[in-house]
C-alpha atoms as a PDB file:
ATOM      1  CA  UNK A   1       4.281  15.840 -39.004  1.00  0.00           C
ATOM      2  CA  UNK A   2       0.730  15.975 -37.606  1.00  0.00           C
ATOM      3  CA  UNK A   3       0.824  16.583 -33.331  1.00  0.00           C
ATOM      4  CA  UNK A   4      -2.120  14.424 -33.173  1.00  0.00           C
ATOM      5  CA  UNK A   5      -0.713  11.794 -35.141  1.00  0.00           C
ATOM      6  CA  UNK A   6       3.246  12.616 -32.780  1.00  0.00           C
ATOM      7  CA  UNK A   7       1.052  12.298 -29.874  1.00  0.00           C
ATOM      8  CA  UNK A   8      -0.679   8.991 -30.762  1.00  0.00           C
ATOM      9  CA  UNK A   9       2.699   7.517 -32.009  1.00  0.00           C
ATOM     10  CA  UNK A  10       4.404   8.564 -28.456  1.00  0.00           C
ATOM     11  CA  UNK A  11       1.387   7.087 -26.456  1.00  0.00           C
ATOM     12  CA  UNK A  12       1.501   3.683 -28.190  1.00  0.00           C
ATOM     13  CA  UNK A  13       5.185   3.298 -28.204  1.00  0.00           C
ATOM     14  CA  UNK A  14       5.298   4.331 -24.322  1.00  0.00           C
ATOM     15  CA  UNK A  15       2.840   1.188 -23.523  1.00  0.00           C
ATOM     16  CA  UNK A  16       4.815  -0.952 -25.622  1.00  0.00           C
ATOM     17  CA  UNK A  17       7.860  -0.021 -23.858  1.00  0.00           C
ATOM     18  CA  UNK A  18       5.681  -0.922 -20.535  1.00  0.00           C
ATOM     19  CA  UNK A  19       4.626  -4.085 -20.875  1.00  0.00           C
ATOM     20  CA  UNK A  20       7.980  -5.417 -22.316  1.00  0.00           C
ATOM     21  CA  UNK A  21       9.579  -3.959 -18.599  1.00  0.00           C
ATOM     22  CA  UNK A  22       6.378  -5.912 -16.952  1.00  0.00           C
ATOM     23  CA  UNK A  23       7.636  -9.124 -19.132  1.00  0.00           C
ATOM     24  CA  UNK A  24      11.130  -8.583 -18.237  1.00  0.00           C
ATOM     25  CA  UNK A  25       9.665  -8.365 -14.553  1.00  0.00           C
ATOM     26  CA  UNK A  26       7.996 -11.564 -14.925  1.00  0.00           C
ATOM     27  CA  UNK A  27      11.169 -13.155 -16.088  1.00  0.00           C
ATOM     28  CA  UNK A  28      12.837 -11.945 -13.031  1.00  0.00           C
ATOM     29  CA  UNK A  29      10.263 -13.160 -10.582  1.00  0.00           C
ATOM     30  CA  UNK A  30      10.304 -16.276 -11.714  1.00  0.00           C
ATOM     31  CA  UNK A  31      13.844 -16.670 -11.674  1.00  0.00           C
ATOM     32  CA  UNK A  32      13.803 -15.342  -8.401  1.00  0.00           C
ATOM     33  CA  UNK A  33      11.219 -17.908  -7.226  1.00  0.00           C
ATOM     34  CA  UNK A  34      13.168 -20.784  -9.094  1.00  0.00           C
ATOM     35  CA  UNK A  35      16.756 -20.109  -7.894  1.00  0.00           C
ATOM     36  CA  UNK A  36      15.943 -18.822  -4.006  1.00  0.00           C
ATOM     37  CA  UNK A  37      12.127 -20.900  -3.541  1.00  0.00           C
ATOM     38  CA  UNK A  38      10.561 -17.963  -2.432  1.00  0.00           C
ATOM     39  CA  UNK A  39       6.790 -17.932  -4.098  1.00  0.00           C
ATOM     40  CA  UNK A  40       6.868 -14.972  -6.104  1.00  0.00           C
ATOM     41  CA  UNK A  41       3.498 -15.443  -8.067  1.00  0.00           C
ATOM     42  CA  UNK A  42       5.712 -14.438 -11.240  1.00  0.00           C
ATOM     43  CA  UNK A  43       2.277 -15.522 -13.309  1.00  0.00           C
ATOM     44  CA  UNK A  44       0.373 -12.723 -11.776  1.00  0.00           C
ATOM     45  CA  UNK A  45       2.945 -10.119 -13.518  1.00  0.00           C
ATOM     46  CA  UNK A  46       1.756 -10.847 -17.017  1.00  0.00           C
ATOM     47  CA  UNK A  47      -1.992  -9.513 -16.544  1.00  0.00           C
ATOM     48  CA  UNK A  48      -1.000  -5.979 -16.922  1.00  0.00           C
ATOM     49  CA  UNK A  49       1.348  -6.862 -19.385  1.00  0.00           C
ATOM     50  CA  UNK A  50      -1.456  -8.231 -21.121  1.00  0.00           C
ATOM     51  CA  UNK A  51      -3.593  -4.923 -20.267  1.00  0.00           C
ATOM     52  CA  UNK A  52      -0.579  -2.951 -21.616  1.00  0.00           C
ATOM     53  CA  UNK A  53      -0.434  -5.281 -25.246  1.00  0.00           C
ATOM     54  CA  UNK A  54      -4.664  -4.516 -25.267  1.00  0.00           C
ATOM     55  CA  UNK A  55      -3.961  -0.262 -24.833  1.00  0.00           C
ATOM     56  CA  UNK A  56      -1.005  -1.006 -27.392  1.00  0.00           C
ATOM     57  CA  UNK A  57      -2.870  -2.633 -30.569  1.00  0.00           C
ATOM     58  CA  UNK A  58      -6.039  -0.772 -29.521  1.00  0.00           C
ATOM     59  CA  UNK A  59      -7.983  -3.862 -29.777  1.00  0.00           C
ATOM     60  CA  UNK A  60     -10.829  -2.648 -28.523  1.00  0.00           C
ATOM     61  CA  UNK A  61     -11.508   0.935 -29.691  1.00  0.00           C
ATOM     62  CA  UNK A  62     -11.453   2.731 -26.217  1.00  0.00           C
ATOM     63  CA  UNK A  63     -12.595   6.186 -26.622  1.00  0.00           C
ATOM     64  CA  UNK A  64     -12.020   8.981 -23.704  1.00  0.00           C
ATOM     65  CA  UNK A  65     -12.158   7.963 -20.092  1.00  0.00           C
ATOM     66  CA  UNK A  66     -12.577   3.897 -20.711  1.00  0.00           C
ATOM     67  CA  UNK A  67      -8.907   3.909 -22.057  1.00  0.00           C
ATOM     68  CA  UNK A  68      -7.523   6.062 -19.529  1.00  0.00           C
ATOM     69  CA  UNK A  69      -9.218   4.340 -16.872  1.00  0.00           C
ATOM     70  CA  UNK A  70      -7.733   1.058 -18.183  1.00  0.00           C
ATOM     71  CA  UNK A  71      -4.215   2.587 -18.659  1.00  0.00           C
ATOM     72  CA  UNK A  72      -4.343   3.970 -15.312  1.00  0.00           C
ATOM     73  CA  UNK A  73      -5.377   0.620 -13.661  1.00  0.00           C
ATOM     74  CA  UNK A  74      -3.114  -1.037 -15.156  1.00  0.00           C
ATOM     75  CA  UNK A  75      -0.407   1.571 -14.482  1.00  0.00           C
ATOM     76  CA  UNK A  76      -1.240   1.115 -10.957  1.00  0.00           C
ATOM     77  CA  UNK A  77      -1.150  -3.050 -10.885  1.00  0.00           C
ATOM     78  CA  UNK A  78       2.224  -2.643 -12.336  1.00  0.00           C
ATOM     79  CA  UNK A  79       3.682  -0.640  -9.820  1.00  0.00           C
ATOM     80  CA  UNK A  80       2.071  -2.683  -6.082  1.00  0.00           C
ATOM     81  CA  UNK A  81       3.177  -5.897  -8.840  1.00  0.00           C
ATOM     82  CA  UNK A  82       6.910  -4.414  -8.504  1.00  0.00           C
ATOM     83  CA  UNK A  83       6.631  -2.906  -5.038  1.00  0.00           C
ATOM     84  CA  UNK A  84       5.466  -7.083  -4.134  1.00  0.00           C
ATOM     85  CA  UNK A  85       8.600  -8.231  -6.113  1.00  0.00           C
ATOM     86  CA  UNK A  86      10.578  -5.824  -4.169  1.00  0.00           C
ATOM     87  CA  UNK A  87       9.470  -6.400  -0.995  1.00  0.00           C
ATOM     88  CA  UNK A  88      10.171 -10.086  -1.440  1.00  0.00           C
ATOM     89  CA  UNK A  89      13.514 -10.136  -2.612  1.00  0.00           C
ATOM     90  CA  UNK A  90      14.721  -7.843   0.068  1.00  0.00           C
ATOM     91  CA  UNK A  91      13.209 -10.011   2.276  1.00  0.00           C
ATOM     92  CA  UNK A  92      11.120  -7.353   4.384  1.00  0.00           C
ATOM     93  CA  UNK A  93       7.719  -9.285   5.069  1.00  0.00           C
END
């Protein structure tokens, strides 16, 4: 097998595995939100899944730094999105 074509196979299935842990996040915000009534925002948790589905079907035929830019902020809205959910289910304000 090629390593550019290993390489692009890894990358792709690594940001599908992403944004399928961001929608199992969103599931467990909103849970959260519905069973204790803490607001939770669990709709805000789907944007970078949605980033993550855009990097994964290459929808838009990034080329160099615009798709790691976008992978990176995304990366990044992922992680404060489960450092919020944390924070509010331990209760620390």
């Amino acid at each position: 097998m090629d390593l550019d074509l290993f390489l692009k196979f890894f990358n792709i299935y690594s940001w599908a595995v992403a944004s399928i842990i961001m929608i199992f996040m969103a599931a467990i915000a909103r849970f959260y939100q519905k069973k204790f009534g803490i607001r939770t925002h669990y709709y805000l948790y789907f944007i970078p899944s949605i980033v993550f589905f855009i990097v994964f079907l290459q929808i838009f035929p990034f080329f160099g730094i615009e798709q790691e830019l976008i992978e990176f902020f995304s990366s990044v809205i992922s992680v404060v999105a489960g450092y919020f959910l944390y924070m509010k289910m331990v209760g620390i304000k």
